[in-house]
N, C-alpha and C. Protein backbone atom coordinates (compact mmCIF):
# COMPACT_ATOMS: atom_id res chain seq x y z
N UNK A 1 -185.92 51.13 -45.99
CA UNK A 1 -185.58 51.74 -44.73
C UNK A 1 -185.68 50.70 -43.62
N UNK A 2 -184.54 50.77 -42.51
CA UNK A 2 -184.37 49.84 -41.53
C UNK A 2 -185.56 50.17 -40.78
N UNK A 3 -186.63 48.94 -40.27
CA UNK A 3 -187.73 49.45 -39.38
C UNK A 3 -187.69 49.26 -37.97
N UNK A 4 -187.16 50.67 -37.55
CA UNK A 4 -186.34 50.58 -36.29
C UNK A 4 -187.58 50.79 -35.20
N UNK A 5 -188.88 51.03 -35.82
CA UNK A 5 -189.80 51.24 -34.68
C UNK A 5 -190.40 50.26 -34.40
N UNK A 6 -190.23 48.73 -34.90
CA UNK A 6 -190.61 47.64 -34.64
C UNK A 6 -192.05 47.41 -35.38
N UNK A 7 -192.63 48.26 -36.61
CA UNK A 7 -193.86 47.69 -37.04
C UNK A 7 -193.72 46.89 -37.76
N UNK A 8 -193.87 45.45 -37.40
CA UNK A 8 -193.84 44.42 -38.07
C UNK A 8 -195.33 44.09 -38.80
N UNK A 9 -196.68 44.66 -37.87
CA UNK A 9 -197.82 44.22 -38.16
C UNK A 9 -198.15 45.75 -37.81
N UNK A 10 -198.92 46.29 -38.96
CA UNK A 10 -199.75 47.34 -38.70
C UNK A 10 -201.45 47.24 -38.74
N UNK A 11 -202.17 47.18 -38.34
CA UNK A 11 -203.86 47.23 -38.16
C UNK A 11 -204.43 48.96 -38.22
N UNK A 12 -205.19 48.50 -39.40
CA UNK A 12 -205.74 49.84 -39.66
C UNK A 12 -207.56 49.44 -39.79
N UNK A 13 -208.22 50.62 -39.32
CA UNK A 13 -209.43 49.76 -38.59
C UNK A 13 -210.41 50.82 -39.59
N UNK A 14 -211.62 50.34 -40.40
CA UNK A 14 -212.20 51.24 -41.48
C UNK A 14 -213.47 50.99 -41.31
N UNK A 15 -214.16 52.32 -41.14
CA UNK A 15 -216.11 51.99 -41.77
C UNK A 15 -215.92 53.17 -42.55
N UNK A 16 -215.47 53.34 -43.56
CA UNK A 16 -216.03 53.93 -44.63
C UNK A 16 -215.99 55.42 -44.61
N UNK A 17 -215.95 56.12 -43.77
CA UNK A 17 -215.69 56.97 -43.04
C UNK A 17 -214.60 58.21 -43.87
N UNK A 18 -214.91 59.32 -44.03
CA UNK A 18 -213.39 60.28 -44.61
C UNK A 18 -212.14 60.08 -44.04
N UNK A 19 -212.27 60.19 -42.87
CA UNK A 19 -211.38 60.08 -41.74
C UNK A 19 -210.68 58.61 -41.58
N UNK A 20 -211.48 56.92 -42.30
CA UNK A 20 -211.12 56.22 -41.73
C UNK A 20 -210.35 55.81 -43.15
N UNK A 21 -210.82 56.21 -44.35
CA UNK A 21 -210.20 56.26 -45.78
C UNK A 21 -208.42 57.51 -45.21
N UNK A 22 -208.77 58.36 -44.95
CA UNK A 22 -207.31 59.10 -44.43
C UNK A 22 -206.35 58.37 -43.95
N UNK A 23 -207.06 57.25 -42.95
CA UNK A 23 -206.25 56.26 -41.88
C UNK A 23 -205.89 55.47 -42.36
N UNK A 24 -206.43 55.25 -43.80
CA UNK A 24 -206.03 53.56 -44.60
C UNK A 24 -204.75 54.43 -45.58
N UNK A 25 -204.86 55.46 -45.84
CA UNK A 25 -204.22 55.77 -46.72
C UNK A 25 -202.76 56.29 -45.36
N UNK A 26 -202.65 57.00 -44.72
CA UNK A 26 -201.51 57.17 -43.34
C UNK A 26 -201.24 55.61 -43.01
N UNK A 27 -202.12 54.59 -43.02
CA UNK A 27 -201.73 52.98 -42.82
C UNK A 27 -200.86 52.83 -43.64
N UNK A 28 -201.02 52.61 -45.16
CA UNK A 28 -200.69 52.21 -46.38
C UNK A 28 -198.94 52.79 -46.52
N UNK A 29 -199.08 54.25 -46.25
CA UNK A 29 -197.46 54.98 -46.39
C UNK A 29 -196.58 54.54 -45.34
N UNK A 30 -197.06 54.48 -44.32
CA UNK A 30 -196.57 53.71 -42.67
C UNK A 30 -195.96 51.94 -43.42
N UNK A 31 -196.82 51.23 -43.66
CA UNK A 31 -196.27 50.13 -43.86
C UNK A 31 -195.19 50.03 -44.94
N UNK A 32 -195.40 50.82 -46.33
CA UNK A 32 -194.37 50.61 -47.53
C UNK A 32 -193.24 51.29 -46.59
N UNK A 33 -193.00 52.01 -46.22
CA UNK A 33 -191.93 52.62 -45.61
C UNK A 33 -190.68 52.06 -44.67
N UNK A 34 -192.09 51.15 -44.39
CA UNK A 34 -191.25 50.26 -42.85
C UNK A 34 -191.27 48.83 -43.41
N UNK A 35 -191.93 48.57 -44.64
CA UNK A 35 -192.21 47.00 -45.52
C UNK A 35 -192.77 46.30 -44.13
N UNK A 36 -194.14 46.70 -43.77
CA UNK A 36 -194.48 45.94 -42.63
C UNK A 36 -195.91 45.17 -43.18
N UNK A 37 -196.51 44.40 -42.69
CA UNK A 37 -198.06 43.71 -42.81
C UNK A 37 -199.16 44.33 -42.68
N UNK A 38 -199.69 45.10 -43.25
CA UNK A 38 -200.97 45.93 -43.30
C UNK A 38 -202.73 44.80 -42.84
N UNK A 39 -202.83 45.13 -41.86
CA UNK A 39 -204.21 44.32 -41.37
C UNK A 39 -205.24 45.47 -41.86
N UNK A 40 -206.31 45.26 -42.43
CA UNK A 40 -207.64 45.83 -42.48
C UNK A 40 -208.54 45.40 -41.82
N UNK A 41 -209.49 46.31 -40.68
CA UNK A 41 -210.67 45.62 -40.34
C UNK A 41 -211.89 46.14 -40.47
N UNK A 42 -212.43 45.55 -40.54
CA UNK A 42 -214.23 46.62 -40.17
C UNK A 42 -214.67 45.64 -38.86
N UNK A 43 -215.27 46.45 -37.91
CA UNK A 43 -215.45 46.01 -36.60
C UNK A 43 -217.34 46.33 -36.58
N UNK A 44 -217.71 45.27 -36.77
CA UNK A 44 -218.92 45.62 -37.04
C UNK A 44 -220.05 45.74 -35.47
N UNK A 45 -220.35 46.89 -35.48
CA UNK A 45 -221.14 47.22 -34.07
C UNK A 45 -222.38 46.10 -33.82
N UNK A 46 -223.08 46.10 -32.22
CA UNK A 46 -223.90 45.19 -31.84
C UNK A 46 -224.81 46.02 -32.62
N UNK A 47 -226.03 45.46 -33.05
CA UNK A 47 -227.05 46.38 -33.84
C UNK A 47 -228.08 47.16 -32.14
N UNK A 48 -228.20 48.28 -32.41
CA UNK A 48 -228.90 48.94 -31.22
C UNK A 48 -230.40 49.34 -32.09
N UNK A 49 -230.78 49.30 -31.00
CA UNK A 49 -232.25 49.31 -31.80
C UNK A 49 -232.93 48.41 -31.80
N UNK A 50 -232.76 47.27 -32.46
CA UNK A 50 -233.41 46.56 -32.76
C UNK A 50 -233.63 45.62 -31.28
N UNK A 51 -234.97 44.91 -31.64
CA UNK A 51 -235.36 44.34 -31.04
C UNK A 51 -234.39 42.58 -30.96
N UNK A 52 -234.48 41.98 -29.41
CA UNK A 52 -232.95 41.40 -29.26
C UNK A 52 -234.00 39.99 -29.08
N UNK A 53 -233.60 38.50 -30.09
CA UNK A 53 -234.55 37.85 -30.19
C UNK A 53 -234.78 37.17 -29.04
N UNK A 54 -235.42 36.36 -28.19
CA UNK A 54 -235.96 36.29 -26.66
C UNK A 54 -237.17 35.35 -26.49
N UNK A 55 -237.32 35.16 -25.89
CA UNK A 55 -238.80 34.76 -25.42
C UNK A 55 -240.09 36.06 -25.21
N UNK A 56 -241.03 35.43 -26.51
CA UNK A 56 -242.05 36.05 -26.33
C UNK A 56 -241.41 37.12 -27.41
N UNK A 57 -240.19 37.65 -27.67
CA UNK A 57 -240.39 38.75 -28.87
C UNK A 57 -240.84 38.93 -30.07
N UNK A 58 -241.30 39.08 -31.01
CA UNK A 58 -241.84 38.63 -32.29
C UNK A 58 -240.44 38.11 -33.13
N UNK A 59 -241.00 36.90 -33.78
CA UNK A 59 -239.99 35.87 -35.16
C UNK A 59 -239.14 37.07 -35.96
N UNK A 60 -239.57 38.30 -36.42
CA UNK A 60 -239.38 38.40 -37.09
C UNK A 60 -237.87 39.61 -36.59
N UNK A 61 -237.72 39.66 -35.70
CA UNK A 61 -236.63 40.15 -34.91
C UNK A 61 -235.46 39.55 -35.25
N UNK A 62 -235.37 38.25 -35.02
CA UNK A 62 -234.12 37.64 -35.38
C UNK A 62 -233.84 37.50 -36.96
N UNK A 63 -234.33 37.93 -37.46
CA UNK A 63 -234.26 38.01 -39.12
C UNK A 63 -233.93 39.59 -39.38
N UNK A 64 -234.25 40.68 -38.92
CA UNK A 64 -234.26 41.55 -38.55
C UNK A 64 -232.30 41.48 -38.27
N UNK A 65 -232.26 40.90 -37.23
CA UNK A 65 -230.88 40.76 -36.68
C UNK A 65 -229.83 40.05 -37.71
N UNK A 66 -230.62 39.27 -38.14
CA UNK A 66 -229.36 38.10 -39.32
C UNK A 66 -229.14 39.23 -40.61
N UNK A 67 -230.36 39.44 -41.11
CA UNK A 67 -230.45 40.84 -42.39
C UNK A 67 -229.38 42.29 -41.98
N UNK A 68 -229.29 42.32 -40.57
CA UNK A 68 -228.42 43.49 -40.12
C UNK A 68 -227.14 43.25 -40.73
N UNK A 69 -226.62 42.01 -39.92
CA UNK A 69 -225.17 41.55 -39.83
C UNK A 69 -224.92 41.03 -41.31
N UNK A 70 -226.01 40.42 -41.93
CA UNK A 70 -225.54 40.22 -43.43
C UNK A 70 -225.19 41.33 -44.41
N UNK A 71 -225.50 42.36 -44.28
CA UNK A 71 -225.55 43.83 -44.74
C UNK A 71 -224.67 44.63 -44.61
N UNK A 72 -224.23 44.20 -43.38
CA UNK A 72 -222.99 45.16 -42.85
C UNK A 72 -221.88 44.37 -43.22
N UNK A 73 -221.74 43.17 -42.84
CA UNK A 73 -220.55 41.89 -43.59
C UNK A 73 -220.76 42.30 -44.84
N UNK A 74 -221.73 42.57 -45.99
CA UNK A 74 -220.95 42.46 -47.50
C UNK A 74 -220.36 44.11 -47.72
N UNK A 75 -220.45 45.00 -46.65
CA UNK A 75 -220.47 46.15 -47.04
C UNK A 75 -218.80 46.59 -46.50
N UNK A 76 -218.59 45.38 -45.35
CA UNK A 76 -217.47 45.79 -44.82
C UNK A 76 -216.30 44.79 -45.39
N UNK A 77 -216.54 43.73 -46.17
CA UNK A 77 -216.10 43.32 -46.78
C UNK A 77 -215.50 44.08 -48.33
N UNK A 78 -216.30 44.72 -48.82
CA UNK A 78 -216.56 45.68 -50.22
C UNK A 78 -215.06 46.45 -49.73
N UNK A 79 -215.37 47.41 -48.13
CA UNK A 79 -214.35 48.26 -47.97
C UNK A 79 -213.06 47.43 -47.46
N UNK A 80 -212.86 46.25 -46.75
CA UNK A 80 -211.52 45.82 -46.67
C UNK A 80 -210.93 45.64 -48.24
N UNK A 81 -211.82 45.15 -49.02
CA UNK A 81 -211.46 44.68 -50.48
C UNK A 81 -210.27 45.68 -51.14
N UNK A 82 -211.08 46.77 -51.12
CA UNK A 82 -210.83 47.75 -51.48
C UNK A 82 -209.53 48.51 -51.23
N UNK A 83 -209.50 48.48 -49.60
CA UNK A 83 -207.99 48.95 -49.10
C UNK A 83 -206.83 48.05 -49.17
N UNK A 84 -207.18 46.87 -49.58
CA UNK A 84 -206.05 45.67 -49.29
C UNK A 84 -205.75 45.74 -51.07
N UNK A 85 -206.82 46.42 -52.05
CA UNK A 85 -206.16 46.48 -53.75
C UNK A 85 -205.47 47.54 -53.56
N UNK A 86 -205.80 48.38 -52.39
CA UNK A 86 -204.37 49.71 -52.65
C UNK A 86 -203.24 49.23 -52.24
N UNK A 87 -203.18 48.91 -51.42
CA UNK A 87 -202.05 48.20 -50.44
C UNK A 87 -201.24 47.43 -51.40
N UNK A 88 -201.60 46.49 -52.20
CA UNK A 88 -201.29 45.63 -52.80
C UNK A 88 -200.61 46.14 -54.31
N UNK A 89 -201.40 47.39 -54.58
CA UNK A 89 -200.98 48.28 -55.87
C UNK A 89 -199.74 48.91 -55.47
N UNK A 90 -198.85 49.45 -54.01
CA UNK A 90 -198.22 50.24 -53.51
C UNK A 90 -196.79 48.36 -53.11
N UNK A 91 -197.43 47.49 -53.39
CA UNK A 91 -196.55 46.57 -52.85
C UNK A 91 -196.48 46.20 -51.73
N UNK A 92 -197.24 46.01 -50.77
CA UNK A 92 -197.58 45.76 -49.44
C UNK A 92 -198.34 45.17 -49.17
N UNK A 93 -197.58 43.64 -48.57
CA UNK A 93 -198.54 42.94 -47.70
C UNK A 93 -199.50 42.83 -47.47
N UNK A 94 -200.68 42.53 -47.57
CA UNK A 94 -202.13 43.21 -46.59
C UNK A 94 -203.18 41.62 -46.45
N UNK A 95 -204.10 41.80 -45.37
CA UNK A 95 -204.70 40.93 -45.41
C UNK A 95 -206.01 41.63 -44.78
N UNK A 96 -206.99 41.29 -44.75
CA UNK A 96 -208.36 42.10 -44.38
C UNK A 96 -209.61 40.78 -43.49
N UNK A 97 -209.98 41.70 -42.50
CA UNK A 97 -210.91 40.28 -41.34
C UNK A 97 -212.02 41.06 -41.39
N UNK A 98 -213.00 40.67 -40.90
CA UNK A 98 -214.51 41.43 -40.66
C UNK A 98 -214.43 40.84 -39.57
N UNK A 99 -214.58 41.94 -37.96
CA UNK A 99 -214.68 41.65 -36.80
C UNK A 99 -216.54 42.29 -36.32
N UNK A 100 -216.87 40.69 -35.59
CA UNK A 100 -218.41 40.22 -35.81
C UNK A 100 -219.09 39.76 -34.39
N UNK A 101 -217.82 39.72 -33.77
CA UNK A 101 -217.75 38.70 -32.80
C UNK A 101 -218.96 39.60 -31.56
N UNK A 102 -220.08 39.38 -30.76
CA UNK A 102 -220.90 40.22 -30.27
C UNK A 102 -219.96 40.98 -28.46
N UNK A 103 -219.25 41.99 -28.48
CA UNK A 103 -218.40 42.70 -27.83
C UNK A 103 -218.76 44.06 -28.30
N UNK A 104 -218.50 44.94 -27.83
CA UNK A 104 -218.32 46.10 -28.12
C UNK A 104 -217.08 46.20 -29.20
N UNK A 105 -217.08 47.60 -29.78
CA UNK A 105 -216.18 47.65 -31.14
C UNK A 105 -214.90 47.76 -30.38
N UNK A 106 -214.73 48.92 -29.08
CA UNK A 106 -213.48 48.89 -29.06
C UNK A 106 -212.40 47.14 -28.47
N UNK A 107 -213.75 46.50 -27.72
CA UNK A 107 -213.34 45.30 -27.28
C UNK A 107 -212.68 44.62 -28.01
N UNK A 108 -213.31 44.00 -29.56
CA UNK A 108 -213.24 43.94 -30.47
C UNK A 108 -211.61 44.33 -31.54
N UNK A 109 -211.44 45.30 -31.41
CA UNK A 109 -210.35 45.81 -32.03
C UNK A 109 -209.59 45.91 -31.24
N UNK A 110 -209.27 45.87 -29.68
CA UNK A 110 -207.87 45.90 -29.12
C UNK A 110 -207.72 44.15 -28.89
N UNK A 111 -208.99 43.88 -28.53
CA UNK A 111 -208.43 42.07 -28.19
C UNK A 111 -207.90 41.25 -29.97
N UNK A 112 -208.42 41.91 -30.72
CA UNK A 112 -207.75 41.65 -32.57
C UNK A 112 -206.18 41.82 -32.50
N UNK A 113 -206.03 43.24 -32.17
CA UNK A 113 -204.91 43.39 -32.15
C UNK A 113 -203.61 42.78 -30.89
N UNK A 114 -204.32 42.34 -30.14
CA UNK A 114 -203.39 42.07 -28.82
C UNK A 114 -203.09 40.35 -29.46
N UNK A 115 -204.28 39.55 -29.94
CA UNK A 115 -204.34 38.11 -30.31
C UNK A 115 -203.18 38.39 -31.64
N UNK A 116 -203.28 39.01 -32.34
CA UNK A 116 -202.53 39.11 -33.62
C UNK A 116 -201.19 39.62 -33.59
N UNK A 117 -200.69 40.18 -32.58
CA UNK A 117 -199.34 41.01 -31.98
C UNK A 117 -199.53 41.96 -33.08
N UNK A 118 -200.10 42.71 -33.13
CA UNK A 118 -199.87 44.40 -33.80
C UNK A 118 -199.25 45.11 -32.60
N UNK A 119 -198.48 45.32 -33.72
CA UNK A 119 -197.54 46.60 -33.32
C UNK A 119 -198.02 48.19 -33.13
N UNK A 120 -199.04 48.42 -34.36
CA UNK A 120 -199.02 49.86 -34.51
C UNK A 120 -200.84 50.09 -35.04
N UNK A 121 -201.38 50.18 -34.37
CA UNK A 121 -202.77 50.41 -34.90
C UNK A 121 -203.46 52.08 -34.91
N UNK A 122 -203.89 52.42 -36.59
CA UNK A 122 -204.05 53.14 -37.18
C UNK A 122 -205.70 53.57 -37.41
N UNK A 123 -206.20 54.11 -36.82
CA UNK A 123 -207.34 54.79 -37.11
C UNK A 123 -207.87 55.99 -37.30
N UNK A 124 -208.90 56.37 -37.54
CA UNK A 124 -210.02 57.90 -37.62
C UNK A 124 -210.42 58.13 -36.40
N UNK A 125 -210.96 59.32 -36.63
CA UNK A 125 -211.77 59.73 -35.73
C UNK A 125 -212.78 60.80 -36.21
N UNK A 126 -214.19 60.44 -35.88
CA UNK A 126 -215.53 61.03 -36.05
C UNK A 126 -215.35 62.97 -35.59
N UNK A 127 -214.36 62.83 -35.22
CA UNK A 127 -213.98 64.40 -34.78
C UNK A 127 -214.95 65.10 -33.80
N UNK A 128 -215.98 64.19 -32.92
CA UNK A 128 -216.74 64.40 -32.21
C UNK A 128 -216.33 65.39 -30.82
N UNK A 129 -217.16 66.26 -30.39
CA UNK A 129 -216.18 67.35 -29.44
C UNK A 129 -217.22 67.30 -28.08
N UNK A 130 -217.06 67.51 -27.00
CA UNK A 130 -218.04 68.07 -26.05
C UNK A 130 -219.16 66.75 -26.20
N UNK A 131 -220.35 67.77 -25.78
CA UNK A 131 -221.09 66.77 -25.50
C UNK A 131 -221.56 65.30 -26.40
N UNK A 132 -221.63 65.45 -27.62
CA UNK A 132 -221.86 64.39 -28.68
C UNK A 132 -220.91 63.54 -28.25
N UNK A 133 -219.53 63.83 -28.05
CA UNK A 133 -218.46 63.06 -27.65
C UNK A 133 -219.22 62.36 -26.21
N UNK A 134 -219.48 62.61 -25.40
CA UNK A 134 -219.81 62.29 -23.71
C UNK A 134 -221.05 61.19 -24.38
N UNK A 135 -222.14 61.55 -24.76
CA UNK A 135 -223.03 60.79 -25.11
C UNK A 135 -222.53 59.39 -25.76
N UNK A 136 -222.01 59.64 -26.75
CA UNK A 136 -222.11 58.76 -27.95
C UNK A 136 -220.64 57.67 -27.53
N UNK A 137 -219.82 58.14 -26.96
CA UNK A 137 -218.59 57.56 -26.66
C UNK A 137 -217.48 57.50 -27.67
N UNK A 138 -216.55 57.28 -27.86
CA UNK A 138 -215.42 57.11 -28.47
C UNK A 138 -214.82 55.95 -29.12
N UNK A 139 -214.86 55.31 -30.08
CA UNK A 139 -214.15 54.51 -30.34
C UNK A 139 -212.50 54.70 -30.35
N UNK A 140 -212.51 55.75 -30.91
CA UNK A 140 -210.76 56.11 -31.36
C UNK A 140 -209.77 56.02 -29.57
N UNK A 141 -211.47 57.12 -28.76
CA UNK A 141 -210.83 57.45 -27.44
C UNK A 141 -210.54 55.80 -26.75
N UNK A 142 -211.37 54.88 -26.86
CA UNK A 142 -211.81 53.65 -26.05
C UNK A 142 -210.14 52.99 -26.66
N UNK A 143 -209.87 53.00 -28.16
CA UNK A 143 -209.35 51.94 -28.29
C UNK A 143 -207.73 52.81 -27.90
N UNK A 144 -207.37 53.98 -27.68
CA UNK A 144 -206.27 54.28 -27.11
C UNK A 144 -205.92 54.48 -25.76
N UNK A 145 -206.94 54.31 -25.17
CA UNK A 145 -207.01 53.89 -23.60
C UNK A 145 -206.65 52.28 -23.15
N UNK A 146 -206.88 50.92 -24.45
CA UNK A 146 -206.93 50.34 -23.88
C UNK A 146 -206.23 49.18 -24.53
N UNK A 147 -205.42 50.09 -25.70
CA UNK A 147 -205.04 48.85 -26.54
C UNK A 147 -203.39 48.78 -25.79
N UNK A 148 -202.86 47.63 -26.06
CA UNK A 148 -201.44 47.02 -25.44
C UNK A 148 -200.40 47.82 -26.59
N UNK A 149 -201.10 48.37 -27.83
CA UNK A 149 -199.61 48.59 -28.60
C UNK A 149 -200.08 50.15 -28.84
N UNK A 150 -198.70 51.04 -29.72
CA UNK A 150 -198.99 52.42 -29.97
C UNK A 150 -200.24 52.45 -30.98
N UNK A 151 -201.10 53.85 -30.85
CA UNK A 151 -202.00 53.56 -31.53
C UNK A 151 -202.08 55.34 -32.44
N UNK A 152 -201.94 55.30 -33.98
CA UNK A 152 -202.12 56.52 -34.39
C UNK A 152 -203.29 56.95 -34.97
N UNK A 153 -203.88 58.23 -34.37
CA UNK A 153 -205.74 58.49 -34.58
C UNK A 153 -205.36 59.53 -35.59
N UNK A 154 -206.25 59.68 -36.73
CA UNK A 154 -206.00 60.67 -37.86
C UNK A 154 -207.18 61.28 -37.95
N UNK A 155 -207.03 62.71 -38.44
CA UNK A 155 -207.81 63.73 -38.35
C UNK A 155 -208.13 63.76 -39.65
C-alpha cells in the first residue's frame, strides 16, 4: 500500500505495560501496512525516592542509583528485544534504544522523536482518570501536548 500519510519512521514507546504491549502490537500493523521503520523505546524514569548522591549523603546512595538504572536497562532492553523479534517475524524494519538520558520521560521521548524525524509516535496509556491522573501526571497526556509529529495513544 502507497504510504500516503507520510510514516516513514514510526516510534512506539514500551514499559511493559498491557496497554504499552497493545501499542507495540497497533505499532507493528501501522508499519507493515505502510512498510515504514518501527523504533522501540523504553524511556527509563529519574529514580524518585531515592536518595540523590551529594555532599554529605551516605556512599551507598549512588550505588543505590547505578543498581537502579542497571536494572531497569536490562529489563528494558529484554522488552525492546522482544518487540523488535515481532516486528521482524511480521517483516518490518525495527530498531530498539533505551532512553536514559536524566530529563523527564516525556522530555525524553518527544526530543527522541523530534532528533530522529518520526513521523508517527505510538503509545499506551495507564488509563488513569480524575484525580490519580492530576497527581501522578501523564505521560501519554505530556507527550501529545508536546511532541512536533501525530501521536496515536491506545487504550
Amino acid at each position: 500500500m502507497v504510504n500516503r500519510f507520510g510514516f516513514k519512521k514510526i516510534l512506539v514507546t514500551i514499559d511493559g505495560s498491557v496497554n504499552s504491549k497493545k501499542a507495540a502490537t497497533v505499532a507493528i500493523d501501522i508499519a507493515k501496512k505502510y512498510s515504514s521503520h518501527l523504533i522501540i523505546v523504553n524511556a527509563i524514569a529519574s529514580p524518585s525516592g531515592l536518595i540523590i548522591a551529594s555532599e554529605g549523603a551516605p556512599p551507598q546512595s549512588a550505588v543505590l542509583i547505578d543498581q537502579y538504572y542497571k536494572n531497569s536497562k536490562e529489563y528494558a532492553d529484554k522488552l525492546i528485544k522482544e518487540v523488535i523479534d515481532q516486528a521482524k517475524e511480521m517483516g518490518i524494519d525495527a530498531s530498539g534504544e533505551v532512553l536514559d538520558k536524566p530529563a523527564s520521560v516525556v522530555e525524553m521521548i518527544t526530543n527522541y522523536a523530534r532528533e530522529n524525524n518520526v513521523d508517527l509516535i505510538v503509545m499506551g496509556t495507564r488509563g488513569l482518570s480524575g484525580f490519580k491522573k492530576l497527581l501522578l501526571g501523564s505521560v501519554s497526556n505530556g507527550v501529545l501536548n508536546h511532541a512536533h509529529c501525530s501521536v496515536l495513544v491506545v487504550r
